[in-house]
Protein backbone atom coordinates (compact mmCIF):
# COMPACT_ATOMS: atom_id res chain seq x y z
CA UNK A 1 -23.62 -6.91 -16.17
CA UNK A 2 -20.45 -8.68 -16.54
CA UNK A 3 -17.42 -7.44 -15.45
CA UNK A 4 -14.08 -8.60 -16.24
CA UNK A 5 -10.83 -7.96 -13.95
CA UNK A 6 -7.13 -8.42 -14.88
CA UNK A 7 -5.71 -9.68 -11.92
CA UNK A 8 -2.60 -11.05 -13.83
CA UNK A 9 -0.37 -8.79 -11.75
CA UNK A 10 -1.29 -10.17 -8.24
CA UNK A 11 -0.26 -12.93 -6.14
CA UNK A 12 0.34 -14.31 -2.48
CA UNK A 13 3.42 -11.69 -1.83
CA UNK A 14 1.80 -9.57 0.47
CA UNK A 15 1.00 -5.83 -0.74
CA UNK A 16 -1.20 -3.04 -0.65
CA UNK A 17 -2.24 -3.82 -3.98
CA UNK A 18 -3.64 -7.24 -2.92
CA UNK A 19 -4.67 -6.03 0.43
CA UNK A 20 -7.07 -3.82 -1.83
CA UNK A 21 -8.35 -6.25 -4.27
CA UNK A 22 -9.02 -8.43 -1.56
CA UNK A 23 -11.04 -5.97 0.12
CA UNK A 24 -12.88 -3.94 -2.11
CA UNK A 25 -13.99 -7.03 -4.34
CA UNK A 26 -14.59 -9.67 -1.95
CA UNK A 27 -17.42 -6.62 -0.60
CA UNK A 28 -18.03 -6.13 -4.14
CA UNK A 29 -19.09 -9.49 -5.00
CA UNK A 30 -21.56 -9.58 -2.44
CA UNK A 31 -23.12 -6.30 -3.22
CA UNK A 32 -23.49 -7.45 -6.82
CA UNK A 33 -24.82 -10.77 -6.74
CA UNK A 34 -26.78 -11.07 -10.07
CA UNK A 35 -23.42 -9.38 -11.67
CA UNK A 36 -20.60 -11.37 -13.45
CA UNK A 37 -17.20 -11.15 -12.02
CA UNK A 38 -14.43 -12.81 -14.41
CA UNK A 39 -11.07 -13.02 -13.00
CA UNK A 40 -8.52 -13.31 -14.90
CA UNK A 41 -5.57 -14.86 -12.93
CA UNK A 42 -2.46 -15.24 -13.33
CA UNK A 43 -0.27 -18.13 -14.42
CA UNK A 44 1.29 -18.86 -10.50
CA UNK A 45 -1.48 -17.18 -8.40
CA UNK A 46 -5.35 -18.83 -7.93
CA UNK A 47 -6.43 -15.38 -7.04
CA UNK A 48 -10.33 -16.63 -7.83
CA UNK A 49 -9.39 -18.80 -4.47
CA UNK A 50 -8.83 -16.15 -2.21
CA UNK A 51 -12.72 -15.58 -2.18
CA UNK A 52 -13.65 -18.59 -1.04
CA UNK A 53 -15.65 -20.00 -4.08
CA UNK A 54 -18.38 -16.80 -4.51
CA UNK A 55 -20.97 -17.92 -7.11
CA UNK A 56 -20.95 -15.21 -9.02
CA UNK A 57 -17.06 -15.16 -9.74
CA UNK A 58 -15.21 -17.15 -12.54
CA UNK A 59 -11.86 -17.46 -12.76
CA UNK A 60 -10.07 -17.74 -16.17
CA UNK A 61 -6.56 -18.73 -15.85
CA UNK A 62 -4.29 -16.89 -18.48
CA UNK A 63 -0.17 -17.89 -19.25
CA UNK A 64 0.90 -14.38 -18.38
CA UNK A 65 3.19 -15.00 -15.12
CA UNK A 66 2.46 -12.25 -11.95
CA UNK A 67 5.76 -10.79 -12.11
CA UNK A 68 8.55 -10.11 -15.05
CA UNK A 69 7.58 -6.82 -17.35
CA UNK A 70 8.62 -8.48 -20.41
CA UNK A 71 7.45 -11.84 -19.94
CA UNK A 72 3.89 -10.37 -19.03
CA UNK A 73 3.63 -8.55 -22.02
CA UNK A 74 4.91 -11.41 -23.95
CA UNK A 75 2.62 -13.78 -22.29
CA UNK A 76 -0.29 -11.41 -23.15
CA UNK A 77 0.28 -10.96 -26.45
CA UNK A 78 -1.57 -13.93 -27.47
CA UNK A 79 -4.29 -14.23 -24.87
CA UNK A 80 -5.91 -11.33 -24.71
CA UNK A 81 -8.17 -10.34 -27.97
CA UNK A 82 -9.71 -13.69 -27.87
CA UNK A 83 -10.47 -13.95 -24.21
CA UNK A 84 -12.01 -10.40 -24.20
CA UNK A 85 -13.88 -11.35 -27.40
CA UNK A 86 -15.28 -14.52 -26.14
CA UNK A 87 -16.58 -13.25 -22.40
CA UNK A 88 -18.23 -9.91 -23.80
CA UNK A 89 -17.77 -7.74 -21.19
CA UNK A 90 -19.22 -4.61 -20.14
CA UNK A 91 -16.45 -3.46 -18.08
CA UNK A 92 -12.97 -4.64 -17.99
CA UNK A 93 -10.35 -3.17 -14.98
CA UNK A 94 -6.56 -3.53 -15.16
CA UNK A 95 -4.93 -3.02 -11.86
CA UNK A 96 -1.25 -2.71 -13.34
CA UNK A 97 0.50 -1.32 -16.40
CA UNK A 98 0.66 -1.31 -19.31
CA UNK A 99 -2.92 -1.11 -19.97
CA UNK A 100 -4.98 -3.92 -21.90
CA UNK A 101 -7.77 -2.48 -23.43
CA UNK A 102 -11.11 -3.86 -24.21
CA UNK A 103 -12.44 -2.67 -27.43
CA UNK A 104 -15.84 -1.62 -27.13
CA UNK A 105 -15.94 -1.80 -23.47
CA UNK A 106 -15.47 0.46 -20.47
CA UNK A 107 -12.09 0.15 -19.48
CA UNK A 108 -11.02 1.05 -15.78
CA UNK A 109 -7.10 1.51 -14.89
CA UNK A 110 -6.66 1.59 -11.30
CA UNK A 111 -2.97 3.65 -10.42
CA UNK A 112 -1.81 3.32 -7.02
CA UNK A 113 1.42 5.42 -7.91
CA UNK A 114 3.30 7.01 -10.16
CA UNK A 115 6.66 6.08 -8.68
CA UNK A 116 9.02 5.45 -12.25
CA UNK A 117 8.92 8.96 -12.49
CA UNK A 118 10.32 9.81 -9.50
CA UNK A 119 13.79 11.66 -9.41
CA UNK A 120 15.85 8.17 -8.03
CA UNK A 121 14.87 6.56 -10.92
CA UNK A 122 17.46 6.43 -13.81
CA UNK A 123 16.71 8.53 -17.18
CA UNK A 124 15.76 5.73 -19.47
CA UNK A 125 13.54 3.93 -16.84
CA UNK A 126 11.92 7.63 -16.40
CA UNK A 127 11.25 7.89 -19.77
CA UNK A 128 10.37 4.42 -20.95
CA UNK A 129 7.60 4.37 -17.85
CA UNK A 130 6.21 8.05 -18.82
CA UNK A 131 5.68 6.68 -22.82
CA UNK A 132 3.73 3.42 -20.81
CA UNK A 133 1.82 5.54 -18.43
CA UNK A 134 0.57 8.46 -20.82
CA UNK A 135 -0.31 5.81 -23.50
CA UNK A 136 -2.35 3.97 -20.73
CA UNK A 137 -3.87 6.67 -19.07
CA UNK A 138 -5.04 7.78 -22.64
CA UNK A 139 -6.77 4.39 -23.52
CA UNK A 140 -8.59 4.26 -20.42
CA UNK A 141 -11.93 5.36 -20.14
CA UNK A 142 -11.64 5.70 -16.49
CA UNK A 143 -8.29 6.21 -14.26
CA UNK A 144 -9.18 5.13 -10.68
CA UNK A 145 -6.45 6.54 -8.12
CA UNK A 146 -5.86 5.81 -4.74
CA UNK A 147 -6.14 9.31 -3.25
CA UNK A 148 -6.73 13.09 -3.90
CA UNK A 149 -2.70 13.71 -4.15
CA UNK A 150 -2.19 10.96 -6.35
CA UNK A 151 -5.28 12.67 -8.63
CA UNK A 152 -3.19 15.64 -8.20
CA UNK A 153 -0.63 14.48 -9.68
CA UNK A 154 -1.81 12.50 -12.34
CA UNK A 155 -3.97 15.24 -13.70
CA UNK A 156 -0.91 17.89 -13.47
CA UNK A 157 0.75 15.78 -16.15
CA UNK A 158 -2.37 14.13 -17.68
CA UNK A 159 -4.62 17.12 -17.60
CA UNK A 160 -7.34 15.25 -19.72
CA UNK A 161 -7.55 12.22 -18.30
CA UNK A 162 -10.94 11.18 -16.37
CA UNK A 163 -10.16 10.64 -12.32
CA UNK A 164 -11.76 9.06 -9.69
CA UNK A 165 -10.49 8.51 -6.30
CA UNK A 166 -11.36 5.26 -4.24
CA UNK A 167 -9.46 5.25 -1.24
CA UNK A 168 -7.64 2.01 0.15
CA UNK A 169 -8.98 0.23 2.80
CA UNK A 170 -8.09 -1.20 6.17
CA UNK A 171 -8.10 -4.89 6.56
CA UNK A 172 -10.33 -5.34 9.33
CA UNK A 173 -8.37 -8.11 11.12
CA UNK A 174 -6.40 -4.96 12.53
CA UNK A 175 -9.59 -4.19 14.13
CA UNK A 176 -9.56 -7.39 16.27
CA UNK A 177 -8.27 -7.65 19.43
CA UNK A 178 -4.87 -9.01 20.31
CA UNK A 179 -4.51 -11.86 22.98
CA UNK A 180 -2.36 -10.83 25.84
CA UNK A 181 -0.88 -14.44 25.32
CA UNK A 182 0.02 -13.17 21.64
CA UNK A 183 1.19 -9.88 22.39
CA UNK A 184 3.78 -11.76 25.15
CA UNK A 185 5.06 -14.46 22.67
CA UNK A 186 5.80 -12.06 20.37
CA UNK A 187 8.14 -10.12 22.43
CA UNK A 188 10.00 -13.43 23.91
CA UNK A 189 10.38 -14.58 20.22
CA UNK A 190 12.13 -11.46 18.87
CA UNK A 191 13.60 -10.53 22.55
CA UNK A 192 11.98 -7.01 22.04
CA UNK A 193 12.20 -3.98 24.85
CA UNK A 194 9.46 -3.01 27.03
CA UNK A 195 9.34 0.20 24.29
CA UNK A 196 10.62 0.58 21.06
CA UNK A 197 9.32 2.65 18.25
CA UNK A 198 8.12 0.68 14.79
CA UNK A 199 8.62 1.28 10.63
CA UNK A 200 6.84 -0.97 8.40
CA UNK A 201 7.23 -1.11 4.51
CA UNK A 202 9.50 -3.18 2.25
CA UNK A 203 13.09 -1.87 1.77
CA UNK A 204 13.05 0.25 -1.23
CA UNK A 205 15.10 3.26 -1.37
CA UNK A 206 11.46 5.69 -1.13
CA UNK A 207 10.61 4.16 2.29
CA UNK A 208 14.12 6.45 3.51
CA UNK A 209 15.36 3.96 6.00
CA UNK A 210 18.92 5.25 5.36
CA UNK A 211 17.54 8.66 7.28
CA UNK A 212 15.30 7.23 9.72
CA UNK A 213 18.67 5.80 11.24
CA UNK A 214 21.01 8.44 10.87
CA UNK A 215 18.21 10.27 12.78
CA UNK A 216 18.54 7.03 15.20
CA UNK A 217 22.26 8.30 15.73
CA UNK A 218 21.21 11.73 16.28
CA UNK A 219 18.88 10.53 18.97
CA UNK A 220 21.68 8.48 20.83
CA UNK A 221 23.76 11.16 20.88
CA UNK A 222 21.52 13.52 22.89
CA UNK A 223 20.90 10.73 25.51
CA UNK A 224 17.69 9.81 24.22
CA UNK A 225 17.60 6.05 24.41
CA UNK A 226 15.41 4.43 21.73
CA UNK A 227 14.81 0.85 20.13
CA UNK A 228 13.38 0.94 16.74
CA UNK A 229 11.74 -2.42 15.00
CA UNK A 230 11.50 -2.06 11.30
CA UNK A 231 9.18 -4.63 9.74
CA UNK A 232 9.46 -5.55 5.86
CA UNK A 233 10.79 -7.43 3.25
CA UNK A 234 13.54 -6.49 1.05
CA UNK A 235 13.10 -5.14 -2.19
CA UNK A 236 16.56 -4.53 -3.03
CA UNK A 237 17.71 -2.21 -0.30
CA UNK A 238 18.02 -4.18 3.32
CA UNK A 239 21.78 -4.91 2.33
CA UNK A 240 22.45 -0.66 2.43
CA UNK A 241 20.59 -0.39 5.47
CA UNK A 242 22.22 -3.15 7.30
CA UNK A 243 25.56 -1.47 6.24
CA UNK A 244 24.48 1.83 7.64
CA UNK A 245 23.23 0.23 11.19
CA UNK A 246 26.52 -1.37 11.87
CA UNK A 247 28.46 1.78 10.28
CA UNK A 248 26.93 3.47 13.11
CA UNK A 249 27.04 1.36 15.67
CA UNK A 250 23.51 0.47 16.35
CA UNK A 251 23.29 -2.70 15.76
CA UNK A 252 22.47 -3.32 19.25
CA UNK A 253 19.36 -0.37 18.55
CA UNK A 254 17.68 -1.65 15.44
CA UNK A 255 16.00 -4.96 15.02
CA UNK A 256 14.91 -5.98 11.37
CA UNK A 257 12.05 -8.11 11.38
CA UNK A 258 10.56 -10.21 7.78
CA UNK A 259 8.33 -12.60 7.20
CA UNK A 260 5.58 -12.39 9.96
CA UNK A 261 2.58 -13.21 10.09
CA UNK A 262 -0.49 -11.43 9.89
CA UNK A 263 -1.10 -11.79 13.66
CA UNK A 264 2.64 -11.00 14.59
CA UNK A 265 2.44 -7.68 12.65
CA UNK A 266 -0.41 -7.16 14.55
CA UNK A 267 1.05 -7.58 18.03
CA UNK A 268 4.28 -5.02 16.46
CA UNK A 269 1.78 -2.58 15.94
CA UNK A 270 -0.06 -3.09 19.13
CA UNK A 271 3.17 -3.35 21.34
CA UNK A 272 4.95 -0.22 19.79
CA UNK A 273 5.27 2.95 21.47
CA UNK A 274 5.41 4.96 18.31
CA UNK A 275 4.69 4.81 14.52
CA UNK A 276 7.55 6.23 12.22
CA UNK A 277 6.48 6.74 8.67
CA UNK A 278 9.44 8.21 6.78
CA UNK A 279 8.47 7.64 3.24
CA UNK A 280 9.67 10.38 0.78
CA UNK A 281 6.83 9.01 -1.86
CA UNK A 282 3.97 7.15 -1.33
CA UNK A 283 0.63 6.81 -3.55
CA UNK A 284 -1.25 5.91 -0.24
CA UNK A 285 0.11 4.95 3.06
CA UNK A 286 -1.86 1.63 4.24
CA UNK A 287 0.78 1.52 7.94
CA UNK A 288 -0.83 4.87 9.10
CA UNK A 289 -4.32 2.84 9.08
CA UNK A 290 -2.73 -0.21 10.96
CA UNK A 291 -1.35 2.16 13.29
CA UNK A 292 -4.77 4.02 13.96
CA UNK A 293 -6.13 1.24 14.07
CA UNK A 294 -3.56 -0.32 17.04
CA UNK A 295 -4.71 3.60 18.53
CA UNK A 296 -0.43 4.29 18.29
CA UNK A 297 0.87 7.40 17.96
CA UNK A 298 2.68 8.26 14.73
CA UNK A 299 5.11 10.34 13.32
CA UNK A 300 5.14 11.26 9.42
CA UNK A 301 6.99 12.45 6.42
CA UNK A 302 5.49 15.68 5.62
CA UNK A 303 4.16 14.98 2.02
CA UNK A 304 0.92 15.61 0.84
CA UNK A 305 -1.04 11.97 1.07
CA UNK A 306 0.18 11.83 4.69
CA UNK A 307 -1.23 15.49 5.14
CA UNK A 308 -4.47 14.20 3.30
CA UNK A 309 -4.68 11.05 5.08
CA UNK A 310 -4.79 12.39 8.58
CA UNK A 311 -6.63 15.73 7.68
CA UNK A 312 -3.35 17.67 8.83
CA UNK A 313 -3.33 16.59 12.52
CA UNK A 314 -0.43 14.26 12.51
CA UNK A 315 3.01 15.27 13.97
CA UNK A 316 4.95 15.94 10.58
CA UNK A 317 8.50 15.93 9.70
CA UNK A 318 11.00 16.92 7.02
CA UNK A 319 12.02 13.73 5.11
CA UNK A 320 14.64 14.38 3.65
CA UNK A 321 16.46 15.87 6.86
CA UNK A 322 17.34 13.42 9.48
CA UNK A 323 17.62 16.27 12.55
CA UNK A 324 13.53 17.04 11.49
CA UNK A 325 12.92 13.02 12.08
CA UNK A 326 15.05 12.71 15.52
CA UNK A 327 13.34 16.15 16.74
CA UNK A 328 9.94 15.07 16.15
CA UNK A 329 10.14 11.96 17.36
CA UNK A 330 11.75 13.25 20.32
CA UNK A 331 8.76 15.94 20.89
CA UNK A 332 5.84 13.04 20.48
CA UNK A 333 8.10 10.56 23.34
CA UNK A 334 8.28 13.86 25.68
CA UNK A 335 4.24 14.59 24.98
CA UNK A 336 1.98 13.37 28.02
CA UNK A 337 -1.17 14.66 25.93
CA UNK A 338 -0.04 12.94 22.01
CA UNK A 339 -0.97 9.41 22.24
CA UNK A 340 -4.56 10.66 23.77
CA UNK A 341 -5.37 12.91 20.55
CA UNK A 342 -3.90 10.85 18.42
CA UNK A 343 -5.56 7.43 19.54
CA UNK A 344 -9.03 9.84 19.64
CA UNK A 345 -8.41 11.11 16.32
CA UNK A 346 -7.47 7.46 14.78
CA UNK A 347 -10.81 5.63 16.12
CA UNK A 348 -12.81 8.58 14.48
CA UNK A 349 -11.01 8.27 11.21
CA UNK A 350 -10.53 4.62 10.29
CA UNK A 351 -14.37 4.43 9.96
CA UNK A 352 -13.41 6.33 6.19
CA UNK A 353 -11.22 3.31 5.03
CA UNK A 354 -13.93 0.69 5.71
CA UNK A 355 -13.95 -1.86 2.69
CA UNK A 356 -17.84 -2.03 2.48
CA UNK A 357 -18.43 1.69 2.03
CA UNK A 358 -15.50 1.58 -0.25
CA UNK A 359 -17.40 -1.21 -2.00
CA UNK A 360 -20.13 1.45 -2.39
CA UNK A 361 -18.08 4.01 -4.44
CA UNK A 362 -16.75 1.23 -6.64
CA UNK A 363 -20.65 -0.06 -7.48
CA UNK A 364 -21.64 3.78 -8.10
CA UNK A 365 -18.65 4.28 -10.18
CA UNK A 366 -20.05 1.03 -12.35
CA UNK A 367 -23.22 2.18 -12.53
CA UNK A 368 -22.04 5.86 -14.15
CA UNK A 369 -20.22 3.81 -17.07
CA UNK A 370 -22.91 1.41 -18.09
């Protein structure tokens, strides 16, 4: 069998998205050792590297660049009907939009979200990425989703299309333990309080920072005294946020924290007193995994994929009202018994985002198409 993967949309930035082909395929290729993995990289990213030279993986490198919606389609234009013609595939995935498709060969389109057709997006961007998406999702022979809400809500507009659901996975480096030598140079390098409560996720106006710190103010001004660390880099939106902090006066509350390392995220997650997760949309939610994982408390958005990913025990709130978010996280700091059930609950439910059983579903889903 030979297998070909469009990995022209990945490179070093860290993301879920890479966090998942990293996982799932790195298991993959050793599960499937007398298979052919082609990867097509692409033009700034030696994704074929990340694996460490696995003998059964090619790499092909292509001229479409990792980022830049035109330029990738322009850049593909060219490259792909002879590449697909020459490597005769049997299966071909595309992780990103739009889709290329393989003539004549079983064509997987992994979504992890359906976010350009969200309400904050503008009407031409809406409808531009619904003509993309329905096209795509109609030349695939299989959509591959990320979870059972995001199937939901593919299949309520795309009521034909073929679903399957392969969770994301938890990179098991959060699994490790953190040296107490770590955990202490991490708090003298950012000057961090004994407790403080922790956000990760790049700014983008869906991760509702803006709320998360008006609820901040809300907390203040009951006398509840709280530090929050919010980890990510900016995608457009750390320049509003800023404003809002200092509009409000908490600069001296809020610490913004980008570019650390894998082992410094680590120790945030580790070191925090509680998980906020105040996403309005997500396709997934890889933090509340890192934050089992680090056996933290957590406090969520009340949308469905949270809902799904914690089988409804979480402490929810109301995203979109910033009195919900400063109540409930006010109810899990004054709860004796939370962190217990939570950090129970956590160690019994990260064994369901392991990347070798995930691995599993991916090889059975091969096997169905060919």
């Amino acid at each position: 069998m030979r297998v070909g993967l469009n990995a022209t949309c990945l490179n070093d930035r860290p993301s879920g998205a890479r966090q998942r082909f990293l996982g799932i395929y790195g298991e993959l290729f050793k599960r499937l050792p007398n298979t052919e993995f082609i990867v097509y990289e692409p033009a700034d990213c030696r994704v074929a590297s990340w694996f460490g030279g696995s003998q059964n993986v090619t790499s092909r490198q292509t001229p479409i660049p990792s980022e830049g919606r035109v330029r990738k389609v322009l850049g593909g234009i060219c490259y792909w009907d002879a590449a697909l013609s020459r490597d005769a595939l049997d299966i071909f995935e595309c992780f990103s939009l739009p889709l290329v498709k393989a003539p004549g060969v079983q064509t997987l389109l992994t979504i992890h979200d359906v976010r350009g057709l969200q309400e904050g997006c503008g009407l031409l961007e809406r409808t531009v990425f619904n003509a993309v998406l329905g096209t795509s999702i109609k030349g695939a022979d299989r959509v591959v989703t990320v979870s059972e809400a995001m199937k939901a809500e593919i299949l309520d507009r795309y009521p034909d299309a073929r679903v399957s659901v392969i969770y994301n996975g938890l990179d098991p480096r959060h699994l490790s333990p953190v040296d107490q030598s770590d955990l202490s140079a991490f708090r003298r390098k950012f000057t961090l309080p004994e407790e403080f409560l922790l956000s990760v996720g790049h700014f983008e106006k869906r991760k509702n920072y803006l709320r998360l710190v008006d609820a901040m103010a809300q907390l203040r001004d009951h006398g509840r005294t709280c530090f929050l660390v919010i980890v990510g880099n900016d995608s457009g939106e750390r320049r509003v946020v800023e404003n809002r902090i200092e509009a409000l006066e908490l600069s001296d509350s809020i610490k913004i924290l980008d570019g650390l390392t894998d082992i410094e995220v680590r120790c945030a997650y580790r070191l925090c007193r509680l998980f906020v997760f105040p996403s309005v949309y997500e396709g997934f939610g890889i933090p509340i995994l890192e934050a089992m994982a680090a056996d933290r408390p957590m406090v969520l958005s009340n949308i469905p994929v949270f809902r799904e990913i914690t089988q409804g025990t979480g402490a929810y709130f109301d995203p979109y009202d910033e009195e919900s978010i400063a109540s409930t996280i006010d109810s899990v700091l004054s709860s004796k018994d939370e962190h217990a059930l939570q950090a129970s609950y956590g160690q019994a439910r990260i064994g369901s985002f392991n990347f070798a059983n995930i691995a599993g579903e991916m090889e059975s889903l091969y096997r169905s198409l060919v």
